[in-house]
Protein backbone atom coordinates (compact mmCIF):
# COMPACT_ATOMS: atom_id res chain seq x y z
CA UNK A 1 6.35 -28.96 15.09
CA UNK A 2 2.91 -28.13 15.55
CA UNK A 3 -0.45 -30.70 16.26
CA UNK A 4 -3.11 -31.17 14.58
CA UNK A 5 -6.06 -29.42 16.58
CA UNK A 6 -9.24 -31.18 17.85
CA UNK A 7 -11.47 -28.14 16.93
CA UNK A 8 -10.19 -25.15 14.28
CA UNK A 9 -11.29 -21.91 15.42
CA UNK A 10 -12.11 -19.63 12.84
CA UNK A 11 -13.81 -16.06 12.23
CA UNK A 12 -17.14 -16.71 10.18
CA UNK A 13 -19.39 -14.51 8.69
CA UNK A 14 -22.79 -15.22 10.01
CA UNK A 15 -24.16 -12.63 7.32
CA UNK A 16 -23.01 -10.19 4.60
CA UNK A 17 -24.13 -6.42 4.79
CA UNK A 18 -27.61 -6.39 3.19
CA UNK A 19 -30.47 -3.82 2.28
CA UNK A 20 -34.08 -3.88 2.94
CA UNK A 21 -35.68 -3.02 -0.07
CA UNK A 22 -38.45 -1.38 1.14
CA UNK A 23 -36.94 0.94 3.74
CA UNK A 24 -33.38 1.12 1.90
CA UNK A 25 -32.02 0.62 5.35
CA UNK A 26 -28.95 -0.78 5.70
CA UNK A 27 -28.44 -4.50 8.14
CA UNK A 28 -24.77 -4.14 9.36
CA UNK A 29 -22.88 -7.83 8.52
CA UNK A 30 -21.79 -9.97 11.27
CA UNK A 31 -18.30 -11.54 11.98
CA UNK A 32 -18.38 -14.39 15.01
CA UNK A 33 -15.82 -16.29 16.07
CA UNK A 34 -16.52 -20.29 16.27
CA UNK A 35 -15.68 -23.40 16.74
CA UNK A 36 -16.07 -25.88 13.84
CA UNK A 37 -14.78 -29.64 13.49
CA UNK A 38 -11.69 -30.76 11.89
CA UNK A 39 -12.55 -32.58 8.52
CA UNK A 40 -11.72 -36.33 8.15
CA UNK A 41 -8.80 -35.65 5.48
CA UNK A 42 -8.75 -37.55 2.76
CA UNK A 43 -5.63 -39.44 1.03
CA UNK A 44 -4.99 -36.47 -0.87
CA UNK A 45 -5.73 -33.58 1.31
CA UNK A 46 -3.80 -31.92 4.41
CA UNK A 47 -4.33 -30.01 7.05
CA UNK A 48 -2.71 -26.25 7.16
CA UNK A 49 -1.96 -24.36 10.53
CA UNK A 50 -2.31 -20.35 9.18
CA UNK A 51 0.06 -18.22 9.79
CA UNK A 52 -1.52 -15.23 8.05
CA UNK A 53 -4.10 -14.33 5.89
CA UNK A 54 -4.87 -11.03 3.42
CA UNK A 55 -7.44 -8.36 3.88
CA UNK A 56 -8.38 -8.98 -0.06
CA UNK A 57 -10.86 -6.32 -1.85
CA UNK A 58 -13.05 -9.45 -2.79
CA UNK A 59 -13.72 -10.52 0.78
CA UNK A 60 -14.90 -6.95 1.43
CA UNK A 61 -17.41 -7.11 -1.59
CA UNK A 62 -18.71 -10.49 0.01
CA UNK A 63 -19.21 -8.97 3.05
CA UNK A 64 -20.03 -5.29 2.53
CA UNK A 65 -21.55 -4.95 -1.20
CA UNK A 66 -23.89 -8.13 -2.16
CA UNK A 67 -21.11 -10.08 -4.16
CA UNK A 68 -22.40 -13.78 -3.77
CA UNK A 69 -20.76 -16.64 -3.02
CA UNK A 70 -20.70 -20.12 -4.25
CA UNK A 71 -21.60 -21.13 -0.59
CA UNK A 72 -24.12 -19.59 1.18
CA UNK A 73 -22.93 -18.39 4.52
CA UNK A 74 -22.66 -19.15 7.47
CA UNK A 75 -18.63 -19.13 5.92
CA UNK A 76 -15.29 -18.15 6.66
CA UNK A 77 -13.85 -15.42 4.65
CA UNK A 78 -10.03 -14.97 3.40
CA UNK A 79 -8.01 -16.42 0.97
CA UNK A 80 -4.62 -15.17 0.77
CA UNK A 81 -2.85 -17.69 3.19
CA UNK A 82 0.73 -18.88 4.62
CA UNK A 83 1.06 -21.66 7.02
CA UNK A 84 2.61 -24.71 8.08
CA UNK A 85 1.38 -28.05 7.38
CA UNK A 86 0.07 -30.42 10.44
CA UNK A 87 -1.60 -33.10 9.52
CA UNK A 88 -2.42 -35.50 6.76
CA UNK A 89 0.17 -36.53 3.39
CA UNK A 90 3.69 -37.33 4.96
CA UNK A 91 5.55 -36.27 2.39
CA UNK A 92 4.01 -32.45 3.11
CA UNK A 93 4.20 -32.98 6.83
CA UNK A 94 6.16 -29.56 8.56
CA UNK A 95 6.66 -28.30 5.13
CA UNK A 96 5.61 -24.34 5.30
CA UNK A 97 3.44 -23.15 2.28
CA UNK A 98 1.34 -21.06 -0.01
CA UNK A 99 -2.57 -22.34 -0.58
CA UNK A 100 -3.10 -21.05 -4.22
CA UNK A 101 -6.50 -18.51 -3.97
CA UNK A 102 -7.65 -21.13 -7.06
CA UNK A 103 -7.25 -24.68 -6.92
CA UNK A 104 -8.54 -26.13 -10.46
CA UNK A 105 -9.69 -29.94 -10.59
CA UNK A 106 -7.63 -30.47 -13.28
CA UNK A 107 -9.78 -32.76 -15.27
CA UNK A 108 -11.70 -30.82 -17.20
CA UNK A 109 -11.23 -29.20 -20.55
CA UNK A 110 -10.71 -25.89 -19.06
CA UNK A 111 -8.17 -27.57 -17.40
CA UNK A 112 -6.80 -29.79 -19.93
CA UNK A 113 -6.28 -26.18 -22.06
CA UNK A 114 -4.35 -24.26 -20.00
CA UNK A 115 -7.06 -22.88 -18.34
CA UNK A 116 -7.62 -23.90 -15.00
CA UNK A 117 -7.53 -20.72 -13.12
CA UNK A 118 -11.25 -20.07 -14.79
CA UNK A 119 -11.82 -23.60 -14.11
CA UNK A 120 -16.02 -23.91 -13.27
CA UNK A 121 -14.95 -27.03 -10.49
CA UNK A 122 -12.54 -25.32 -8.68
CA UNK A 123 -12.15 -24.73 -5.57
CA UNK A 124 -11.59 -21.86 -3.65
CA UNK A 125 -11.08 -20.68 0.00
CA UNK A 126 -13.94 -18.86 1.53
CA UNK A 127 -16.18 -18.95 -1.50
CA UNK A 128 -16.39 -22.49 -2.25
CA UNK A 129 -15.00 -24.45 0.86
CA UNK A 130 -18.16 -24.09 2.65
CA UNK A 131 -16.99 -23.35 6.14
CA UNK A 132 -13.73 -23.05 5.50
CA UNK A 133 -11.26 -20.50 5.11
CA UNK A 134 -8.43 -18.27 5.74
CA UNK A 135 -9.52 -16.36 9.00
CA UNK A 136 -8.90 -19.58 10.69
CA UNK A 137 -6.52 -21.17 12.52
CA UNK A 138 -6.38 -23.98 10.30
CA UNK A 139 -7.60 -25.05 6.58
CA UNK A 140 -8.22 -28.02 4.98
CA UNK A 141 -7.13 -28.21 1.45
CA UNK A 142 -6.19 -29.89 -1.38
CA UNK A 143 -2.10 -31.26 -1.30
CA UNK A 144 -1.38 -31.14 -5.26
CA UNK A 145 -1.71 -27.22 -5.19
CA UNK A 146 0.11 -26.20 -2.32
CA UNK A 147 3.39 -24.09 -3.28
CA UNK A 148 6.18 -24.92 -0.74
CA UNK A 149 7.85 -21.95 0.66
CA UNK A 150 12.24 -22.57 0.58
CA UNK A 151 14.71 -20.19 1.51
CA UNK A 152 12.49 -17.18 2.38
CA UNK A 153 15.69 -15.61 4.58
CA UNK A 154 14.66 -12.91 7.09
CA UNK A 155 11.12 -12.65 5.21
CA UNK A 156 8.33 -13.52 8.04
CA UNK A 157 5.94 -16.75 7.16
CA UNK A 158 2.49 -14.56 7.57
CA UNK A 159 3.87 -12.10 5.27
CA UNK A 160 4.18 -14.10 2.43
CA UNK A 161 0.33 -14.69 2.61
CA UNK A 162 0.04 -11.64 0.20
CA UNK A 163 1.69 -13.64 -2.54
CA UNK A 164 -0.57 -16.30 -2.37
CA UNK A 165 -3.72 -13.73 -4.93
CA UNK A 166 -2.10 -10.27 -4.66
CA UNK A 167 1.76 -11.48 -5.83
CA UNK A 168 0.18 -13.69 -8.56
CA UNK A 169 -3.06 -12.62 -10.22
CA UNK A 170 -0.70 -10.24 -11.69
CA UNK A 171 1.75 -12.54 -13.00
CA UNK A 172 -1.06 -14.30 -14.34
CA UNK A 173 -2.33 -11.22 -16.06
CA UNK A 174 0.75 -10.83 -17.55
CA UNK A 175 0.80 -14.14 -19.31
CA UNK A 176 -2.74 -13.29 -20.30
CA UNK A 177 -1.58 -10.54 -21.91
CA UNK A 178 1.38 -12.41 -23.75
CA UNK A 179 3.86 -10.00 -22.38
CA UNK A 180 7.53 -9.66 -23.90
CA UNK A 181 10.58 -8.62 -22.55
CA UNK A 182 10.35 -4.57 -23.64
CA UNK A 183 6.61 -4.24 -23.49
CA UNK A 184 5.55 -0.83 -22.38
CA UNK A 185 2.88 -0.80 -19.30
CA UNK A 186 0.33 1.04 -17.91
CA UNK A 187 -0.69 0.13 -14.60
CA UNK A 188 -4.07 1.83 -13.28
CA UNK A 189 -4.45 1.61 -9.47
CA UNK A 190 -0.73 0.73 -9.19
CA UNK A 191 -0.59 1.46 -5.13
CA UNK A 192 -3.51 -0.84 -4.36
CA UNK A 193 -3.15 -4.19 -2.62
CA UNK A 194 -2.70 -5.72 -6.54
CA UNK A 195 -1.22 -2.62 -8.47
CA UNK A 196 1.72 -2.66 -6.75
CA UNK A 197 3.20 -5.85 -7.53
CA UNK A 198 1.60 -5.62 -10.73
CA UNK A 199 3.61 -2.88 -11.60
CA UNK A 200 7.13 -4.92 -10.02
CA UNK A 201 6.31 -8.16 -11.76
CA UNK A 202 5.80 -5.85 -15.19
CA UNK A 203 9.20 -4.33 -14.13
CA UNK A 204 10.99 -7.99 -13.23
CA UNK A 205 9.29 -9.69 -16.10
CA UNK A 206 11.36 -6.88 -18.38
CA UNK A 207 9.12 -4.24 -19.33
CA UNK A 208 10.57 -1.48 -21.10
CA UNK A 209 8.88 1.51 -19.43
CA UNK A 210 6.05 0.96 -16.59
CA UNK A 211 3.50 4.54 -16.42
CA UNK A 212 1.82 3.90 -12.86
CA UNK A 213 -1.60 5.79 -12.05
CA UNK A 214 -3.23 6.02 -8.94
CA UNK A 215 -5.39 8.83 -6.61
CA UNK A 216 -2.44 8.77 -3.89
CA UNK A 217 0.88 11.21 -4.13
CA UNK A 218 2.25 9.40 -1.68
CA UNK A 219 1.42 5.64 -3.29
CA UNK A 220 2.97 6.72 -6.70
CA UNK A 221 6.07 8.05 -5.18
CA UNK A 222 6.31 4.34 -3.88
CA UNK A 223 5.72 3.36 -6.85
CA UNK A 224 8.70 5.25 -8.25
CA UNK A 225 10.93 3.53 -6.33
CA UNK A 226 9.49 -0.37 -6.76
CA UNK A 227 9.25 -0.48 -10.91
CA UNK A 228 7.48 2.44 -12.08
CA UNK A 229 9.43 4.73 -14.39
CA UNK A 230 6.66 7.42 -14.64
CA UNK A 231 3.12 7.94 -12.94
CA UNK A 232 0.08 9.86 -12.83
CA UNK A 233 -2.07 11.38 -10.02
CA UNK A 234 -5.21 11.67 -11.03
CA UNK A 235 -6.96 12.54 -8.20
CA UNK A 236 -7.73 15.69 -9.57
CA UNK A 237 -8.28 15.03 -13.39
CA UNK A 238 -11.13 13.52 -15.81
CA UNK A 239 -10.78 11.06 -18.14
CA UNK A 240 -9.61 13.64 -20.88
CA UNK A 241 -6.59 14.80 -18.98
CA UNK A 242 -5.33 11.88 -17.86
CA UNK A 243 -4.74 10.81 -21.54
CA UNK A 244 -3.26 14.01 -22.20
CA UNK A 245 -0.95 13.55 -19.55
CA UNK A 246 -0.06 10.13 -20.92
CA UNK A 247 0.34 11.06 -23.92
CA UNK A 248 2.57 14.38 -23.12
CA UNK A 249 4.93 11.65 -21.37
CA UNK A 250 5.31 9.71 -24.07
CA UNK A 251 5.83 12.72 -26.73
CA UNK A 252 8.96 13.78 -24.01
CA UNK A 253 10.23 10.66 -23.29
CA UNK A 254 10.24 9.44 -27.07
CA UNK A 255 7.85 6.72 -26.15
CA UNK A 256 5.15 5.55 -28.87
CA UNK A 257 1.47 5.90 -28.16
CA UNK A 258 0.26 2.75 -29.37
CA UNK A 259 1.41 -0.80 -28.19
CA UNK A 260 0.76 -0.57 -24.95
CA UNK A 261 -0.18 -3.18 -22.51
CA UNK A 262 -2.51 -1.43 -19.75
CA UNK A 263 -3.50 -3.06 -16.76
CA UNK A 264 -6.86 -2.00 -15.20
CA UNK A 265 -6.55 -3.15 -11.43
CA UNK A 266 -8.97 -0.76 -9.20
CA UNK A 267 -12.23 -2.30 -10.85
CA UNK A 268 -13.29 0.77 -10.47
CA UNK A 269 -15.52 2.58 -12.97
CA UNK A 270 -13.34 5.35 -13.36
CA UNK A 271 -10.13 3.44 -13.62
CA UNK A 272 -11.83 1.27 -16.38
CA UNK A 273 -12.51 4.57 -18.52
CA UNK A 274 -8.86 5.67 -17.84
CA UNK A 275 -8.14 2.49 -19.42
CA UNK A 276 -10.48 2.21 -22.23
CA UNK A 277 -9.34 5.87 -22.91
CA UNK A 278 -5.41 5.02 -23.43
CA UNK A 279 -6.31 1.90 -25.93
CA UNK A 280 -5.28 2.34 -29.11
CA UNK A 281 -3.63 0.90 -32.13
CA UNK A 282 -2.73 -2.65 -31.68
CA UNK A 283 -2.84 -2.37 -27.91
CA UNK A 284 -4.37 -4.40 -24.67
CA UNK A 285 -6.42 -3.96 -21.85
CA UNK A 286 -6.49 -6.63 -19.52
CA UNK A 287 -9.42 -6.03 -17.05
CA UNK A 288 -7.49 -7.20 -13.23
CA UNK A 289 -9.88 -5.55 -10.73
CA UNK A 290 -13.53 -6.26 -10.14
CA UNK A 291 -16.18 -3.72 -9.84
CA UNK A 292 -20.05 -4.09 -10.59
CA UNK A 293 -20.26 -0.58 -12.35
CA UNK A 294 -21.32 -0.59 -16.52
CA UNK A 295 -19.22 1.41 -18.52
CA UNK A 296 -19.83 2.31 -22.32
CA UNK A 297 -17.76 2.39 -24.64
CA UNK A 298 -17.65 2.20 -28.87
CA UNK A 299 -16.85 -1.57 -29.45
CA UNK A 300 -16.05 -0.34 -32.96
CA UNK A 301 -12.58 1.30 -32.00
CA UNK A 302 -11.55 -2.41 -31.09
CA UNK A 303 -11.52 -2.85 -34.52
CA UNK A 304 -10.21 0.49 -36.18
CA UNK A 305 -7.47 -0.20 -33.76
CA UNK A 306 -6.93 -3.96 -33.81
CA UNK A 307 -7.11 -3.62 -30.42
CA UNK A 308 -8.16 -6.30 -27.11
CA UNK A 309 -10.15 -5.78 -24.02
CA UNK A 310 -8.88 -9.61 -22.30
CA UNK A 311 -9.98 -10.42 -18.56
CA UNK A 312 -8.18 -12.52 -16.08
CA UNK A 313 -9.49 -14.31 -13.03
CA UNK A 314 -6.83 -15.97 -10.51
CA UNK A 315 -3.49 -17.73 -11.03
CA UNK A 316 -2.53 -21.26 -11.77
CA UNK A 317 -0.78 -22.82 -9.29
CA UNK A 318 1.65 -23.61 -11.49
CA UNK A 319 2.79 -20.51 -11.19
CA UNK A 320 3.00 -19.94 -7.81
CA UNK A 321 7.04 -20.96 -7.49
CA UNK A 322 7.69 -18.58 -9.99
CA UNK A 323 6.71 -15.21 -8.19
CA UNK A 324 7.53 -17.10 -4.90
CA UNK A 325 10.86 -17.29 -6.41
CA UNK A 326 10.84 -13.29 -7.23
CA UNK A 327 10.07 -12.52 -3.97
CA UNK A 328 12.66 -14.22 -1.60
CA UNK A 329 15.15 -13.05 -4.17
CA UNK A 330 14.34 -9.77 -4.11
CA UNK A 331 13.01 -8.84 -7.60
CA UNK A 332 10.00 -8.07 -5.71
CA UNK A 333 9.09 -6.28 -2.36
CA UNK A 334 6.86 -7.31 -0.12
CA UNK A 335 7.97 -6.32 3.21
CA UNK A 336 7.20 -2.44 2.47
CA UNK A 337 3.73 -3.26 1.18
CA UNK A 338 2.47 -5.57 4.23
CA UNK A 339 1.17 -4.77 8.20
CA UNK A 340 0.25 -7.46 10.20
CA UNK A 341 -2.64 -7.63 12.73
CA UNK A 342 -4.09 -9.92 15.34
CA UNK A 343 -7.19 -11.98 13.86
CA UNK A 344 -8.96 -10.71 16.43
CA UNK A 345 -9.05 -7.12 14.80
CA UNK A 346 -10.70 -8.40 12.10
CA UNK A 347 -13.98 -6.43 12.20
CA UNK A 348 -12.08 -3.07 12.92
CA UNK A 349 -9.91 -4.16 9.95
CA UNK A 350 -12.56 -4.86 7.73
CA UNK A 351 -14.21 -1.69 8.29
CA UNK A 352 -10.83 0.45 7.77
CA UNK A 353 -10.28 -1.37 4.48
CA UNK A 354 -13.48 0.00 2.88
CA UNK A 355 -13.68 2.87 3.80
CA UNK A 356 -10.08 3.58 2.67
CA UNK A 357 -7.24 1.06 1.00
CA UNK A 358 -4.57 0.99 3.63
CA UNK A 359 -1.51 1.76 2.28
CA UNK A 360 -0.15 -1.67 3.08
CA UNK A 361 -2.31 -4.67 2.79
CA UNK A 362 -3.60 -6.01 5.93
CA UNK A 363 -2.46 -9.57 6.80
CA UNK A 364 -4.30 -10.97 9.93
CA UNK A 365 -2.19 -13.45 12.20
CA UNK A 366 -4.41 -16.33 14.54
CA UNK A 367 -4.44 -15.23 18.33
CA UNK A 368 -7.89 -17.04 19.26
């Protein structure tokens, strides 16, 4: 079993991409590796060796487009993690696990309601952990939230990392959206790093028909074969024909055209005006991805159609086991949906990811 470390070596971003607002011109970020000091733990924390950690959309809007953190950097990004715990409770000691993106305080009334994922105290890696986070070789972190990892077979440790905020925001948007065995879905942006297990927890959680839409043949065909019953490309359509196309499906397939629970995961302008588009009578839209475009739209119809626009930030840990559970017995697939890199790619990795969404989320594995 592994040590604790004298020194965790980590990947932290000295500075996010900025913009002189004079001169518009644009100051590259910067991603150093360094050497920071292992925490005095306290009774009720431990100390996690990583084994992998997500490329996640939100730490490339920290970096590359002005999203702010709770911490100011000098930080370490990442917050989709698997590892092994080293050092601190005994009872956690060796156990492999999951750190939970969003780790409420669980004492206040957000809390205390059910809704600690949107908890204002919590804590989370990268953006409120100060200097630590993910791209590390080890994290300090809060015991009560971990999710221990049991029986995951032939599935490797840093690939699980995805499950710890791409596996379970969905599953938490689900239960925002109070969804039944034989709901109908729409998932928008279903072969993104979130859309696709979106779209196979909607499927394992019992959905009676799953409509997946997305820019990329190739991602939809995946689709097709991990949940999705139908899907759309609209790479090449407006707003209009999109719906027409979704509503053509459902006139051949006998499906209704109101009821639906649609998922809006790209945060995307466009894929938010695909969504508010397809709401209608007595329907949901649960807003998944995060964008900082404005879109308009007639707050009226949310009335004529007794309709909801809900958000959803996160996933209790509580919830973690659960899609844990899905995955190492197969309900969902992860393995076709992850690469792993070396840490040490990070910048090149970074870079790749914005410009376009790999087709299988990036984990990065330690090598410092």
């Amino acid at each position: 079993m592994a040590s604790a470390p004298e020194k965790i070596l980590t990947w932290q971003m000295v500075q996010p991409t900025s913009r002189d607002k004079e001169t518009k011109e644009v100051i590259p970020g910067k991603l150093e590796q360094k050497e920071i000091p292992v925490p005095d733990l306290a009774p009720d924390e431990v100390l996690v060796e990583v084994a992998g950690c997500g490329v996640c959309h939100t730490d490339l809007g920290y970096f590359y487009d002005g999203v702010p953190t709770v911490v100011k950097p000098p930080l370490t990004l990442g917050h989709e993690i698997s590892g092994t715990v080293v050092a601190g409770s005994e009872a956690w000691m060796g156990k492999e696990v999951l750190i939970p993106a969003v780790m409420p305080c669980r004492k206040c009334i957000f809390c205390k309601t059910g809704r600690g994922n949107r908890c204002l105290d919590q804590k989370m890696p990268v953006n409120s952990l100060g200097i630590y986070g993910g791209f590390s070789s080890h994290i300090p972190v809060p015991a009560i939230d971990l999710c221990e990892i049991k029986n995951r077979g032939d599935i490797p440790l840093e690939h699980l990392a995805v499950v710890a905020d791409a596996g379970t925001t969905p599953y938490q948007a689900a239960k925002r959206a109070d969804f039944q065995p034989g709901d109908n879905v729409v998932v928008i942006g279903i072969g993104g790093g979130v859309g696709q297990y979106m779209g196979q927890i909607a499927k394992a959680l019992g959905a009676g028909t799953v409509i997946g839409i997305d820019l990329t043949q190739e991602k939809l065909d995946r689709a097709l074969e991990n949940g999705a019953d139908f899907v759309i490309n609209s790479s090449d359509m407006d707003t209009r024909a999109v719906a027409g196309e979704f509503k053509t499906i459902c006139k051949q397939n006998g499906l209704p055209g109101f009821g639906w629970k649609i998922f809006e995961v790209t945060g995307a302008k466009a894929g938010q005006e695909i969504g508010l588009s397809l709401l209608s009578f007595i329907g949901k839209l649960i807003i998944v991805g995060f964008g900082l475009a404005k879109v308009e739209y007639m707050m009226s119809r949310l009335m004529a159609f007794d309709a909801e626009i809900i958000g959803t930030w996160g996933c209790l840990p509580e919830y973690y086991p659960i899609v844990l559970n899905m995955v190492t017995s197969g309900k969902i697939n992860v393995e076709d949906f992850v690469q792993t890199r070396p840490m040490s790619t990070i910048m090149e990795s970074f870079e790749e990811a914005h410009k376009i969404p790999p087709d299988r989320r990036i984990v990065l594995t330690p090598d410092f």
